[in-house]
N, C-alpha and C. Protein backbone atom coordinates (compact mmCIF):
# COMPACT_ATOMS: atom_id res chain seq x y z
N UNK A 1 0.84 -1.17 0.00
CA UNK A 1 0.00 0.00 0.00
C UNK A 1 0.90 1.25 0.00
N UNK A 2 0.50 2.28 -0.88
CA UNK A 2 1.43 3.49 -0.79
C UNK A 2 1.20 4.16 0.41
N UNK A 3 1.94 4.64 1.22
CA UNK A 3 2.09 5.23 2.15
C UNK A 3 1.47 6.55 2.35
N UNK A 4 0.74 6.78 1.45
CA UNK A 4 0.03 8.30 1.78
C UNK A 4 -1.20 7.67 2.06
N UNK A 5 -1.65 6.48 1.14
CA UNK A 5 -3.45 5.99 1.30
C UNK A 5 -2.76 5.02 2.59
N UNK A 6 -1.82 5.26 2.89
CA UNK A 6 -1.78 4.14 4.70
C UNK A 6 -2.41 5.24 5.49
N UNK A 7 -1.91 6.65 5.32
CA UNK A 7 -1.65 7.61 6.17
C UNK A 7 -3.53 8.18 6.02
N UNK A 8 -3.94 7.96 4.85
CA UNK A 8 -5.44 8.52 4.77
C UNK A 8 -6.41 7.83 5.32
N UNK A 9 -5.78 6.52 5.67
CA UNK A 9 -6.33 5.21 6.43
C UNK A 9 -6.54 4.98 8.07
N UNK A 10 -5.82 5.96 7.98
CA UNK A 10 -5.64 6.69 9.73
C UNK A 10 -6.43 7.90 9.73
N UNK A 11 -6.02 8.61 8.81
CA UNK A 11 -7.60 9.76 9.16
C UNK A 11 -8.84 9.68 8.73
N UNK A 12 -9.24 8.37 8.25
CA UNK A 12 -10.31 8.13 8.37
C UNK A 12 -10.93 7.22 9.39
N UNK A 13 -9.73 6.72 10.22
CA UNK A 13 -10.45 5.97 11.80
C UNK A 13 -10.33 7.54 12.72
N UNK A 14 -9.96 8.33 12.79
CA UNK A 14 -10.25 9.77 13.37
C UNK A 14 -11.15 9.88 12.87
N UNK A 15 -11.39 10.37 11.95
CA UNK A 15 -12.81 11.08 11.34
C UNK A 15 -14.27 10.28 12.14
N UNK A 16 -14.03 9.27 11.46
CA UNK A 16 -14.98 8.28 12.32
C UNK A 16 -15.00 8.62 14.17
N UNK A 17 -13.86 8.83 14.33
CA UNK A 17 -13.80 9.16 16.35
C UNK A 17 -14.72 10.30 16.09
N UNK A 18 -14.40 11.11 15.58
CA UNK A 18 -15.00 12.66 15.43
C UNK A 18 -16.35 12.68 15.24
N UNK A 19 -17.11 11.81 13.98
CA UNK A 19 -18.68 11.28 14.05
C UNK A 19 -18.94 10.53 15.16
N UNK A 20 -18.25 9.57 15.56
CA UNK A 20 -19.18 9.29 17.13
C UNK A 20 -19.00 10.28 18.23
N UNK A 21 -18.24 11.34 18.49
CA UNK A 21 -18.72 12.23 19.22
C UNK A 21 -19.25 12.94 18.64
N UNK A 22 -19.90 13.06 17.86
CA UNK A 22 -20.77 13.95 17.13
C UNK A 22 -22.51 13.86 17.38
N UNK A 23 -22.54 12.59 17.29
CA UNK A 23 -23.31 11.96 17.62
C UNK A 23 -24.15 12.36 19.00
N UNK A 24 -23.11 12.76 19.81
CA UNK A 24 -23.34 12.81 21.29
C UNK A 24 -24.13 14.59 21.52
N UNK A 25 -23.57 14.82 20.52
CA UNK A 25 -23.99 16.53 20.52
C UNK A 25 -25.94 16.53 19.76
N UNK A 26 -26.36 17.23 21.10
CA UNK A 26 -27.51 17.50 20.44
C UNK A 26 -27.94 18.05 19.18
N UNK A 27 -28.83 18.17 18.62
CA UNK A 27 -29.17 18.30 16.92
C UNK A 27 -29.09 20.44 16.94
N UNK A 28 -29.56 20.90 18.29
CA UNK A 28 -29.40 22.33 18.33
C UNK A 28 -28.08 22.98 18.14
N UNK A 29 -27.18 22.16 19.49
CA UNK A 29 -26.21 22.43 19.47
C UNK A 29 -24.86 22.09 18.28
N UNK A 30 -25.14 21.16 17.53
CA UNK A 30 -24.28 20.56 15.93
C UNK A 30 -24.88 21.78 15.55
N UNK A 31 -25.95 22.33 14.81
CA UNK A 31 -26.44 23.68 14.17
C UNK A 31 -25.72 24.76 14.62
N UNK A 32 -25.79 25.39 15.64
CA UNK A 32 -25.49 26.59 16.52
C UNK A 32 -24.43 27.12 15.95
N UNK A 33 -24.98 28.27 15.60
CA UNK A 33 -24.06 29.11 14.65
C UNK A 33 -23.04 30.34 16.00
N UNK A 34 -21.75 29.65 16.06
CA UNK A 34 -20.83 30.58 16.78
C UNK A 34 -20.21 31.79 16.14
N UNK A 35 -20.77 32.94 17.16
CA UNK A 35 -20.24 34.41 16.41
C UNK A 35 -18.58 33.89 16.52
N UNK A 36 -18.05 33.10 17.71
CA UNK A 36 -16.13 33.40 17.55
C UNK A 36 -15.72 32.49 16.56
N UNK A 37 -16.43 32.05 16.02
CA UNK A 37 -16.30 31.02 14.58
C UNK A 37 -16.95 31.75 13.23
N UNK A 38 -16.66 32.77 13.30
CA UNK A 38 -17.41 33.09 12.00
C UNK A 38 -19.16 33.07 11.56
N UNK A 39 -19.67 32.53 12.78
CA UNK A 39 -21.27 32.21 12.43
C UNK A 39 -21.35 30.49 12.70
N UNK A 40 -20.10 29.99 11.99
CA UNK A 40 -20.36 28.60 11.42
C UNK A 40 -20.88 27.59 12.82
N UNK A 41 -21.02 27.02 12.53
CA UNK A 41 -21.75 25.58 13.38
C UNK A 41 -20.91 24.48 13.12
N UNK A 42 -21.01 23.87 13.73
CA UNK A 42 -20.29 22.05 13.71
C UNK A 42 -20.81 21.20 12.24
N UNK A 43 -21.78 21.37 12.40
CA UNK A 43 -22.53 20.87 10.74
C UNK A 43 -21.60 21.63 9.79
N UNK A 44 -21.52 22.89 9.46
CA UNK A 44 -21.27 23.74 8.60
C UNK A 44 -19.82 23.68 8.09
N UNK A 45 -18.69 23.28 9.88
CA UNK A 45 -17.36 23.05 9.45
C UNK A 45 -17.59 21.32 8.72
N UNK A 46 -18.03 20.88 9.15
CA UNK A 46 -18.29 19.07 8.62
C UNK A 46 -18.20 19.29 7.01
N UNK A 47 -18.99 20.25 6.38
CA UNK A 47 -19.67 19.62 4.73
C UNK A 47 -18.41 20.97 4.39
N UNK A 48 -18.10 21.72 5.25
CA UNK A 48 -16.56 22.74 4.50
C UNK A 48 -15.64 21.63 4.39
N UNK A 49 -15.36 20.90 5.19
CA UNK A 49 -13.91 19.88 4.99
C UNK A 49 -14.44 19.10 4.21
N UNK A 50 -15.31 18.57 3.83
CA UNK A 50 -15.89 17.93 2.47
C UNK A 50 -15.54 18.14 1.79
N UNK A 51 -16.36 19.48 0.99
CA UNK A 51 -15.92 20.45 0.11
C UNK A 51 -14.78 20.87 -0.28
N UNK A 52 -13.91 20.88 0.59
CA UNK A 52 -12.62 21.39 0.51
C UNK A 52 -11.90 20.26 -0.47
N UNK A 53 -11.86 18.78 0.34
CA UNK A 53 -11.73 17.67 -0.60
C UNK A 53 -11.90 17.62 -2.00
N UNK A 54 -13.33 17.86 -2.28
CA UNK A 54 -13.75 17.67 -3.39
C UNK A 54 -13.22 18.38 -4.32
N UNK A 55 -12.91 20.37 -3.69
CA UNK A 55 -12.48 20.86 -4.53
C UNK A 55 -10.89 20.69 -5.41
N UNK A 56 -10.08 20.13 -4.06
CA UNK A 56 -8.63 20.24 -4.37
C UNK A 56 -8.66 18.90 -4.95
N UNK A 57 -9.12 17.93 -4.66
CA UNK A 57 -8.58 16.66 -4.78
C UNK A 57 -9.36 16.36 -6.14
N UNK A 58 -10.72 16.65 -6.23
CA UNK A 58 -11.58 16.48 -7.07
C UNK A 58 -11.90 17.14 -8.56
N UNK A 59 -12.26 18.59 -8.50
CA UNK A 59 -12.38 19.32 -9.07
C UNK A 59 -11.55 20.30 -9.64
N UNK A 60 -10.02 20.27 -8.88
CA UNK A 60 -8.72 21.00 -9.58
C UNK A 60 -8.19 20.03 -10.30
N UNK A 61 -8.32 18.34 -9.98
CA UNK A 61 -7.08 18.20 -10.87
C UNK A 61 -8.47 17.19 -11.78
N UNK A 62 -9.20 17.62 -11.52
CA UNK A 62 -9.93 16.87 -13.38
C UNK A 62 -10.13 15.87 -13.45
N UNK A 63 -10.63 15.24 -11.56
CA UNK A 63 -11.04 13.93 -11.53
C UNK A 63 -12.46 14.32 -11.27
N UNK A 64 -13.80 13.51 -11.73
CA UNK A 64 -14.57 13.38 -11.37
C UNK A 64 -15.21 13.43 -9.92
N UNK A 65 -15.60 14.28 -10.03
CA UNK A 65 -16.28 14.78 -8.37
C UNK A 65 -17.60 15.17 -8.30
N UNK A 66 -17.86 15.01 -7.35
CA UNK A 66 -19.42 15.17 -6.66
C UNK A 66 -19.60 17.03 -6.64
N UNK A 67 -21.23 17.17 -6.94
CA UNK A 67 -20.83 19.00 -6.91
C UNK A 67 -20.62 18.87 -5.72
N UNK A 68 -20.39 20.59 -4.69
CA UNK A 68 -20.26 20.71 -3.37
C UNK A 68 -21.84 20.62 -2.64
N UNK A 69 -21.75 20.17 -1.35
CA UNK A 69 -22.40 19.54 -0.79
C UNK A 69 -23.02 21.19 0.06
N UNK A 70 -24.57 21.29 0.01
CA UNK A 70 -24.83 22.50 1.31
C UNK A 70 -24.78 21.93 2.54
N UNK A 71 -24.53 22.97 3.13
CA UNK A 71 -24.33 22.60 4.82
C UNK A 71 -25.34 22.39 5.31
N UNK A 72 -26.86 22.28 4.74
CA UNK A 72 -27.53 22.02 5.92
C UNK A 72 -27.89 20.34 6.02
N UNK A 73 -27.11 19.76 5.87
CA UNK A 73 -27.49 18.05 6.63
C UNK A 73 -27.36 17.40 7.73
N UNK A 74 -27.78 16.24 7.74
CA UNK A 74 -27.96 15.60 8.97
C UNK A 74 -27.03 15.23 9.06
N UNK A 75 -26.36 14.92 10.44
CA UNK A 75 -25.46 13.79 10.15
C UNK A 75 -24.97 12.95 9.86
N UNK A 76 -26.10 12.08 9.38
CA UNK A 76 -25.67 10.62 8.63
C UNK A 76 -25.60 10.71 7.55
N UNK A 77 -26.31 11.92 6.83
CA UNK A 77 -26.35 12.60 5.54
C UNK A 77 -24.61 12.54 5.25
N UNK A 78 -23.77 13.36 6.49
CA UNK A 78 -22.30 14.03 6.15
C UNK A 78 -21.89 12.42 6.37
N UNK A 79 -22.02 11.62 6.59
CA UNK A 79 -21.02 10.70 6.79
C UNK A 79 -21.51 10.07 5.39
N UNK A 80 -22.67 10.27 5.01
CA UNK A 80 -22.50 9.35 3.38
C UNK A 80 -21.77 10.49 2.27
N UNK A 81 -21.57 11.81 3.06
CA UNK A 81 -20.95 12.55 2.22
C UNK A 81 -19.64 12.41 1.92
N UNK A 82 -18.65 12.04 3.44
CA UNK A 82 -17.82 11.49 3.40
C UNK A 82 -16.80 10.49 2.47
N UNK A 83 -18.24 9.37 2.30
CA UNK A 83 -18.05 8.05 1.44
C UNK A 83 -17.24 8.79 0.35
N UNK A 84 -18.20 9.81 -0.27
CA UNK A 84 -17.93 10.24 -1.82
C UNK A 84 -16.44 10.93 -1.68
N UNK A 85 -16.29 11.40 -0.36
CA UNK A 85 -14.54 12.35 -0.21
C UNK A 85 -13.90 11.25 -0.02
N UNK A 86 -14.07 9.75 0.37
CA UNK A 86 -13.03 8.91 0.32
C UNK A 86 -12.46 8.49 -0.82
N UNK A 87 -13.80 8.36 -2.03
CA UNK A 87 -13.58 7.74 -2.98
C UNK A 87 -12.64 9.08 -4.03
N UNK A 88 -12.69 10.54 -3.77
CA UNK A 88 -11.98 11.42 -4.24
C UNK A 88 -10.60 11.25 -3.95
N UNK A 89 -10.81 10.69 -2.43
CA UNK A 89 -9.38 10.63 -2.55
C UNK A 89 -8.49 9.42 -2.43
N UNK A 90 -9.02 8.58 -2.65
CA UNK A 90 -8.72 7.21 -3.34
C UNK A 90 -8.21 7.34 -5.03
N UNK A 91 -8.89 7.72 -5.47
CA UNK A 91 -9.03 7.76 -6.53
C UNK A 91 -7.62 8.89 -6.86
N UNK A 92 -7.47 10.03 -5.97
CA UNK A 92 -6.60 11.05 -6.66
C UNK A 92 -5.04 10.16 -6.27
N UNK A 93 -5.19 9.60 -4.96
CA UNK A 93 -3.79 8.66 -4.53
C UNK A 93 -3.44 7.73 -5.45
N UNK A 94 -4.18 7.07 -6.14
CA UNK A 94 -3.99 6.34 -7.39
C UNK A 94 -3.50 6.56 -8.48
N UNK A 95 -3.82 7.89 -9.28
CA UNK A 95 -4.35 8.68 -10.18
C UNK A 95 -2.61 9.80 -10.02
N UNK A 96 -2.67 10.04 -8.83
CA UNK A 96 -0.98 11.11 -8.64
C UNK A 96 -0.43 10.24 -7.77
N UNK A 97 0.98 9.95 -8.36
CA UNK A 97 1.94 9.81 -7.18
C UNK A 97 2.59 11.03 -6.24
N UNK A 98 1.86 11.56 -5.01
CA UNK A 98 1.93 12.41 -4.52
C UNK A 98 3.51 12.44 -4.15
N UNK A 99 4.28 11.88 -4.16
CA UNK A 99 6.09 12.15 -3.94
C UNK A 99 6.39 12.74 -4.99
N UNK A 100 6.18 12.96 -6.35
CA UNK A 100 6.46 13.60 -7.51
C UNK A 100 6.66 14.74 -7.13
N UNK A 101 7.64 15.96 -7.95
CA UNK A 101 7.52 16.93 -7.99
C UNK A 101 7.18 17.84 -9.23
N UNK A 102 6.44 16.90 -9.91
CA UNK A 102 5.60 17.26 -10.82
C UNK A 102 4.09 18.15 -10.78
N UNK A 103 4.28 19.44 -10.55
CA UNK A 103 3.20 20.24 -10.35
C UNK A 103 2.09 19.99 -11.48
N UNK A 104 0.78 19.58 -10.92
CA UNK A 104 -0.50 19.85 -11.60
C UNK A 104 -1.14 21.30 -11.60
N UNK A 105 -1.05 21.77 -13.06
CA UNK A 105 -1.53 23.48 -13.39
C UNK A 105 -2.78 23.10 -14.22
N UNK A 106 -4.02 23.95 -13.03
CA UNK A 106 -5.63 24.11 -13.30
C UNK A 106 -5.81 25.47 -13.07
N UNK A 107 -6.65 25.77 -13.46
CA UNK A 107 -7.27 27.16 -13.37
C UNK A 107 -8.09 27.10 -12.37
N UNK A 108 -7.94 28.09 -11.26
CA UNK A 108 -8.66 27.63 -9.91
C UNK A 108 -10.45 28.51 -10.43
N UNK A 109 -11.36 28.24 -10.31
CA UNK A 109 -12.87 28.37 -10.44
C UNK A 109 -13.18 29.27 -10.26
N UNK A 110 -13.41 30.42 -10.92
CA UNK A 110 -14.47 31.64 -10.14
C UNK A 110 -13.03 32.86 -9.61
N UNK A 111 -11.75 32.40 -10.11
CA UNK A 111 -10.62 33.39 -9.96
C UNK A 111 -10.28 33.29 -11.37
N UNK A 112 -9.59 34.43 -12.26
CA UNK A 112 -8.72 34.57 -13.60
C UNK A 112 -7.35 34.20 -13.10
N UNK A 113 -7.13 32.81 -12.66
CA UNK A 113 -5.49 32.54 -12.64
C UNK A 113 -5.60 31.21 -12.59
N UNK A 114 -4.02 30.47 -12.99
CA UNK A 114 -3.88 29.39 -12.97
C UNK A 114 -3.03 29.52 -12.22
N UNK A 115 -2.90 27.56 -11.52
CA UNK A 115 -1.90 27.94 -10.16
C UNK A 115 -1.31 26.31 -10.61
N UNK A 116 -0.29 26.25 -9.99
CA UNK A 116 0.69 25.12 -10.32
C UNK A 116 0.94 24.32 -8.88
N UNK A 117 0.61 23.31 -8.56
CA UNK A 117 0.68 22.91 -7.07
C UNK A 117 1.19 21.01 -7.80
N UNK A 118 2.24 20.90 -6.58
CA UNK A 118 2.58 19.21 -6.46
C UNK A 118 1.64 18.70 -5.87
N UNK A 119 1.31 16.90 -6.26
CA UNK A 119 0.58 16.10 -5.56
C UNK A 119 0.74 15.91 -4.15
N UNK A 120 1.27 15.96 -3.61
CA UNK A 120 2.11 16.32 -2.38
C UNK A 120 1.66 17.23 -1.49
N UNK A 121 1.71 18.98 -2.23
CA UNK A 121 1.29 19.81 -1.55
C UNK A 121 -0.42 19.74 -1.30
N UNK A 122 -1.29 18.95 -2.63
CA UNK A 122 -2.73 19.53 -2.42
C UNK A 122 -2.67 18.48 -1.75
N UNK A 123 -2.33 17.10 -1.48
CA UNK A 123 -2.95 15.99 -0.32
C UNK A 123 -2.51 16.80 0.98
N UNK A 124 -1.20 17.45 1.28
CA UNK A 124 -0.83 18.17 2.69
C UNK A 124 -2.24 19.16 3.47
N UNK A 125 -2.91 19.95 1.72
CA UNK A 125 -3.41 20.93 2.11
C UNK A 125 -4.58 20.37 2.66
N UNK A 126 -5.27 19.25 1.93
CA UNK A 126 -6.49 18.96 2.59
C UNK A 126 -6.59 17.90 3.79
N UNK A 127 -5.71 17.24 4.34
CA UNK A 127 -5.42 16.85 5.37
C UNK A 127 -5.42 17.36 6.65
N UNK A 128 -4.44 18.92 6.20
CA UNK A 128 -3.96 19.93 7.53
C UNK A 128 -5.38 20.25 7.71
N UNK A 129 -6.20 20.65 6.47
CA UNK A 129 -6.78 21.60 6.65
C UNK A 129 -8.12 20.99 7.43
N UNK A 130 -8.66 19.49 7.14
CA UNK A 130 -9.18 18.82 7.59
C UNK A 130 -8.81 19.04 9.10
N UNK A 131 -7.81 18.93 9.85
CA UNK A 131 -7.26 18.78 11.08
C UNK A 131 -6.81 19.87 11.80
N UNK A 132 -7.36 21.47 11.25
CA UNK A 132 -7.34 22.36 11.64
C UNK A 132 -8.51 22.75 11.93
N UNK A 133 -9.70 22.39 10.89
CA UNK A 133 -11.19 22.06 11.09
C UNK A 133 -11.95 21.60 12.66
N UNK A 134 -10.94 20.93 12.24
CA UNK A 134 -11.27 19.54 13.46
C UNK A 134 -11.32 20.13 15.01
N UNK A 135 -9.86 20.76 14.99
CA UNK A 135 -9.92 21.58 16.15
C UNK A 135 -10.80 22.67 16.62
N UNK A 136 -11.47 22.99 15.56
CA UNK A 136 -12.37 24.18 15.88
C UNK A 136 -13.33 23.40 16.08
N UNK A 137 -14.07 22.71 15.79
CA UNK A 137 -15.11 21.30 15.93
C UNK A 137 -15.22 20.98 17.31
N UNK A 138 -13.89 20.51 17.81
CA UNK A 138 -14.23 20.64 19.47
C UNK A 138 -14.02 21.50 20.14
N UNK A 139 -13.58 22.79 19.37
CA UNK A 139 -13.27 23.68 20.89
C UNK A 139 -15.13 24.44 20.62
N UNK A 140 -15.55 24.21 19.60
CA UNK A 140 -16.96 24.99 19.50
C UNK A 140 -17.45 23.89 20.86
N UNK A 141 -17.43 22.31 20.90
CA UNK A 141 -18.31 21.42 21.31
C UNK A 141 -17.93 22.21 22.93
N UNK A 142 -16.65 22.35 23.19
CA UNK A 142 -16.24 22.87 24.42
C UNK A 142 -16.77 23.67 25.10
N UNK A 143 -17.08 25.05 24.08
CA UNK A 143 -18.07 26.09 24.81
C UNK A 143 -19.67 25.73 24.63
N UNK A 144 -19.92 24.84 24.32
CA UNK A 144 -21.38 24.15 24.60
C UNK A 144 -21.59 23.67 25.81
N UNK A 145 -20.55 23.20 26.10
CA UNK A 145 -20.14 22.39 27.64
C UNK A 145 -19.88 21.10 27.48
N UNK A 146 -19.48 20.43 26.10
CA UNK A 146 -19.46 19.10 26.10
C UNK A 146 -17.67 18.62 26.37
N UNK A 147 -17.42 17.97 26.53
CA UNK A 147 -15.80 17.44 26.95
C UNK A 147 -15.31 16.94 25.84
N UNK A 148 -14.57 17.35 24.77
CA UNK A 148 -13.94 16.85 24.21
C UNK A 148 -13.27 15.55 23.93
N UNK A 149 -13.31 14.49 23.08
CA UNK A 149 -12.45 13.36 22.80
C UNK A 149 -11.29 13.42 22.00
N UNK A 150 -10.09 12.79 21.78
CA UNK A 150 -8.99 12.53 21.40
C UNK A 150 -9.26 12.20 19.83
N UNK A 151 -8.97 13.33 19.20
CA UNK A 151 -8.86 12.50 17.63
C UNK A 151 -8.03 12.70 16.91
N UNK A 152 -6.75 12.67 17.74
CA UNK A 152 -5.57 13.03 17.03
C UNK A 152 -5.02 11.16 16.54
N UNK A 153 -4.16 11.31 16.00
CA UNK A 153 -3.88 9.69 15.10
C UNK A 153 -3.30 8.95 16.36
N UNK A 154 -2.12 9.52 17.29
CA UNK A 154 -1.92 9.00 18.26
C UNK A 154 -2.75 9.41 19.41
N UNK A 155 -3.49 8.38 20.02
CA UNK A 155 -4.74 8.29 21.27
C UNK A 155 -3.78 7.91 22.36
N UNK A 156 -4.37 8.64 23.74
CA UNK A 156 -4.14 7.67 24.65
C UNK A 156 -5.18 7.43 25.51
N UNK A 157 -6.09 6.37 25.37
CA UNK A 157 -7.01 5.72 25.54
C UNK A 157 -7.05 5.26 27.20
């Protein structure tokens, strides 16, 4: 197995940690739009790190992708949304050998420029960015009053 889909294989048993505490959060509080977050809600960061997927992994480099997903779903809704960001990025790990330093140049959507990025850098970007998400995900659950769980790759259980 290439070592990046080992490494995507691990953030998707996190992700999964992250939906079962999700789970635990009432249906008001997943909604609840935080002013120190921009407005956004727990739902809202969920179908952005989707999206985000779809766009870099999916829709820049000219693999077949799902349109973007609106934020207002259920939860089980985002976890079948998920499915479709696995298979984006299955498919792009296959598709690029992300160790290359062979930049893929697309014209980014809705901007007049083209941008030149390695396989490498866009799997980094949507990973981090996934896991920068993430953190805001529980520190919102935090000021709800709920206690946070461990969903970093190394747990200590």
């Amino acid at each position: 197995m290439h070592i990046l889909a080992h490494q995507y294989d691990l953030i998707k048993e996190r992700r999964e940690t992250l939906f079962r505490y999700c789970e635990t959060i009432s249906p008001g509080h997943f909604t609840f739009k935080h002013d120190a977050f921009g407005g956004g809600s727990i739902q809202h960061l969920l179908v952005h790190i989707a999206n985000t997927y779809t766009f870099w992994l999916g829709h820049f480099t000219t693999i077949a992708a799902e349109p973007f997903a609106k934020p207002d779903m259920a939860l089980h809704e985002i976890r079948l949304l998920y499915k479709s960001v696995d298979s984006i990025a299955e498919n792009f790990l296959s598709r690029f050998d992300p160790t290359l330093e062979e930049p893929i140049t697309n014209k980014i959507s809705g901007r007049d420029m083209e941008v030149a990025i390695t396989p490498l850098q866009l799997f980094t970007h949507v990973i981090t960015h996934e896991y920068h998400h993430k953190g805001q995900i529980l520190s919102m659950s935090r000021q709800l009053g709920y206690t946070p769980i461990d969903t970093d790759i190394i747990r200590f259980e």
